[in-house]
Protein backbone atom coordinates (compact mmCIF):
# COMPACT_ATOMS: atom_id res chain seq x y z
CA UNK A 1 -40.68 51.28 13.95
CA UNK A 2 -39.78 54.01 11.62
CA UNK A 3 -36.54 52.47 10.59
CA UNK A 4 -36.96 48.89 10.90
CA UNK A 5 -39.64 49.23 8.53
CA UNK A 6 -38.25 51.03 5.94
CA UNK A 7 -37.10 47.87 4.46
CA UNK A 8 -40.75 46.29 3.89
CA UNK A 9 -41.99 49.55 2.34
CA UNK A 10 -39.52 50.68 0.05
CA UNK A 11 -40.63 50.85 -3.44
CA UNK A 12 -37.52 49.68 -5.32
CA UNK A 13 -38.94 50.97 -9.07
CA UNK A 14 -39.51 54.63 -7.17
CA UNK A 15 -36.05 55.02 -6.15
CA UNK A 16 -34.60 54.89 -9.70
CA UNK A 17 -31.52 56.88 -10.14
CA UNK A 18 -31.26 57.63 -6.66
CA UNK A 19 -27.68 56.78 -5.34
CA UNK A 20 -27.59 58.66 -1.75
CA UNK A 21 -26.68 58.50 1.57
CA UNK A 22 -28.60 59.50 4.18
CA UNK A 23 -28.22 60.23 7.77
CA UNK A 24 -30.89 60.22 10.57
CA UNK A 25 -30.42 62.09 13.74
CA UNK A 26 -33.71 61.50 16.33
CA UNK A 27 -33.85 63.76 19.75
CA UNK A 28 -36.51 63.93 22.16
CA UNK A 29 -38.44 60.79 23.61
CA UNK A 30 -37.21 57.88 21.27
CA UNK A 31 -33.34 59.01 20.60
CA UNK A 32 -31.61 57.62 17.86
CA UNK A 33 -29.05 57.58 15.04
CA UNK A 34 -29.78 55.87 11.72
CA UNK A 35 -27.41 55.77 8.26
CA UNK A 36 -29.95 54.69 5.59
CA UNK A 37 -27.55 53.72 1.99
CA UNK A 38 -30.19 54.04 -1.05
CA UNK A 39 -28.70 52.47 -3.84
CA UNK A 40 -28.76 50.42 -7.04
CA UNK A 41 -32.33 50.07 -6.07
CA UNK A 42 -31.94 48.73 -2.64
CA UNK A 43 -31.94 50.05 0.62
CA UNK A 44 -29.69 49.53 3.46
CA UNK A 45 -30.27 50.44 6.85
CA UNK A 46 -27.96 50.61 9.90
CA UNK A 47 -28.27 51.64 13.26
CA UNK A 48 -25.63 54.63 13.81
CA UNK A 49 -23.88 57.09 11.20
CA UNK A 50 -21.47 55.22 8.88
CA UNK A 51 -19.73 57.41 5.96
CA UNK A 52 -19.99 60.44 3.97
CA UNK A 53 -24.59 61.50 3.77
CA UNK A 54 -25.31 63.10 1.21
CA UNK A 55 -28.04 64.27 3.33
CA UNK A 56 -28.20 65.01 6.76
CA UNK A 57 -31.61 65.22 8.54
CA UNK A 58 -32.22 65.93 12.76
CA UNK A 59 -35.69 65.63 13.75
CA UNK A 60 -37.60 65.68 17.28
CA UNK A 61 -39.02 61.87 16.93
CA UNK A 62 -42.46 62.67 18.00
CA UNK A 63 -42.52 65.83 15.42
CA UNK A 64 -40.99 63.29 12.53
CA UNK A 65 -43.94 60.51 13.54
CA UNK A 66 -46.87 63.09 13.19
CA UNK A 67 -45.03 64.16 9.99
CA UNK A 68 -44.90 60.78 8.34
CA UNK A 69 -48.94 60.29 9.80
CA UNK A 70 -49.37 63.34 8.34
CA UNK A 71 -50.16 65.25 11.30
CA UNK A 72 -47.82 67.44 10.88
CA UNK A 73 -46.64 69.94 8.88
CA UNK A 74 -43.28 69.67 7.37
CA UNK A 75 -42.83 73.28 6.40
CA UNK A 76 -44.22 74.22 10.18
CA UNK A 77 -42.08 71.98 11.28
CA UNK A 78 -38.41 73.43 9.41
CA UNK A 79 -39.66 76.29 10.50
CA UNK A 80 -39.81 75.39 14.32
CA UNK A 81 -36.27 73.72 13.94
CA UNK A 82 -38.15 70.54 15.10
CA UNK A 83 -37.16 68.95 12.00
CA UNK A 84 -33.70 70.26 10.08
CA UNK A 85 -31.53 68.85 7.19
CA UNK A 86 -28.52 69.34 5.76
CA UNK A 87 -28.44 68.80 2.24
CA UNK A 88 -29.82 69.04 -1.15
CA UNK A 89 -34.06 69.24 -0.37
CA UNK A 90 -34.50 67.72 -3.99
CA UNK A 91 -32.40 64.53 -2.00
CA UNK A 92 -35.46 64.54 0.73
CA UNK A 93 -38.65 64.55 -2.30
CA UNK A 94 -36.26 61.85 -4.11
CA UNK A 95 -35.89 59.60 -0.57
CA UNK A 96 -39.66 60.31 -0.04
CA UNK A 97 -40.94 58.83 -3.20
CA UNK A 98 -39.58 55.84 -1.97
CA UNK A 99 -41.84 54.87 0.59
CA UNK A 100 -45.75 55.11 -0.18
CA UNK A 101 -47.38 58.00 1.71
């Protein structure tokens, strides 16, 4: 649901400036790989990696739901490798603030 709803909650006056690429890698119960294009102040989602991320981000899905819930920790989670990214972090706040918490 994560991904598929991305597209009803993104806040196009939040993600301003922000021209990125991002790619999703999901392990454990609900595998899957995402590219998510942020740009011009629309989002693009596609199921898969497709070019160059700017950003790279692996995450156990159950550790990445309780994060968005805010269950869990992020920072407990980086440091548990249940959630790792490749990247620029100020590219993760950035994609954040596009979404309402």
């Amino acid at each position: 649901g994560f991904l598929s709803g991305m597209r009803y909650t993104f806040q196009r006056g939040q993600s301003e400036g922000l021209n990125a690429v991002f790619h999703f890698t999901f392990t454990g119960k609900e595998p899957k790989t995402a590219t998510v294009v942020i740009r011009d102040k629309t989002i693009r989602v596609t199921d898969g990696h497709e070019g160059t991320p700017d950003l790279r981000l692996t995450a156990d899905s159950e550790t990445w739901l309780g994060f968005l819930a805010k269950e869990r920790s992020l920072l407990w989670a980086l440091l548990r490798r249940k959630i790792r990214f490749k990247g620029s972090p100020k590219l993760l706040v950035a994609f954040g603030k596009c979404f309402p918490s």
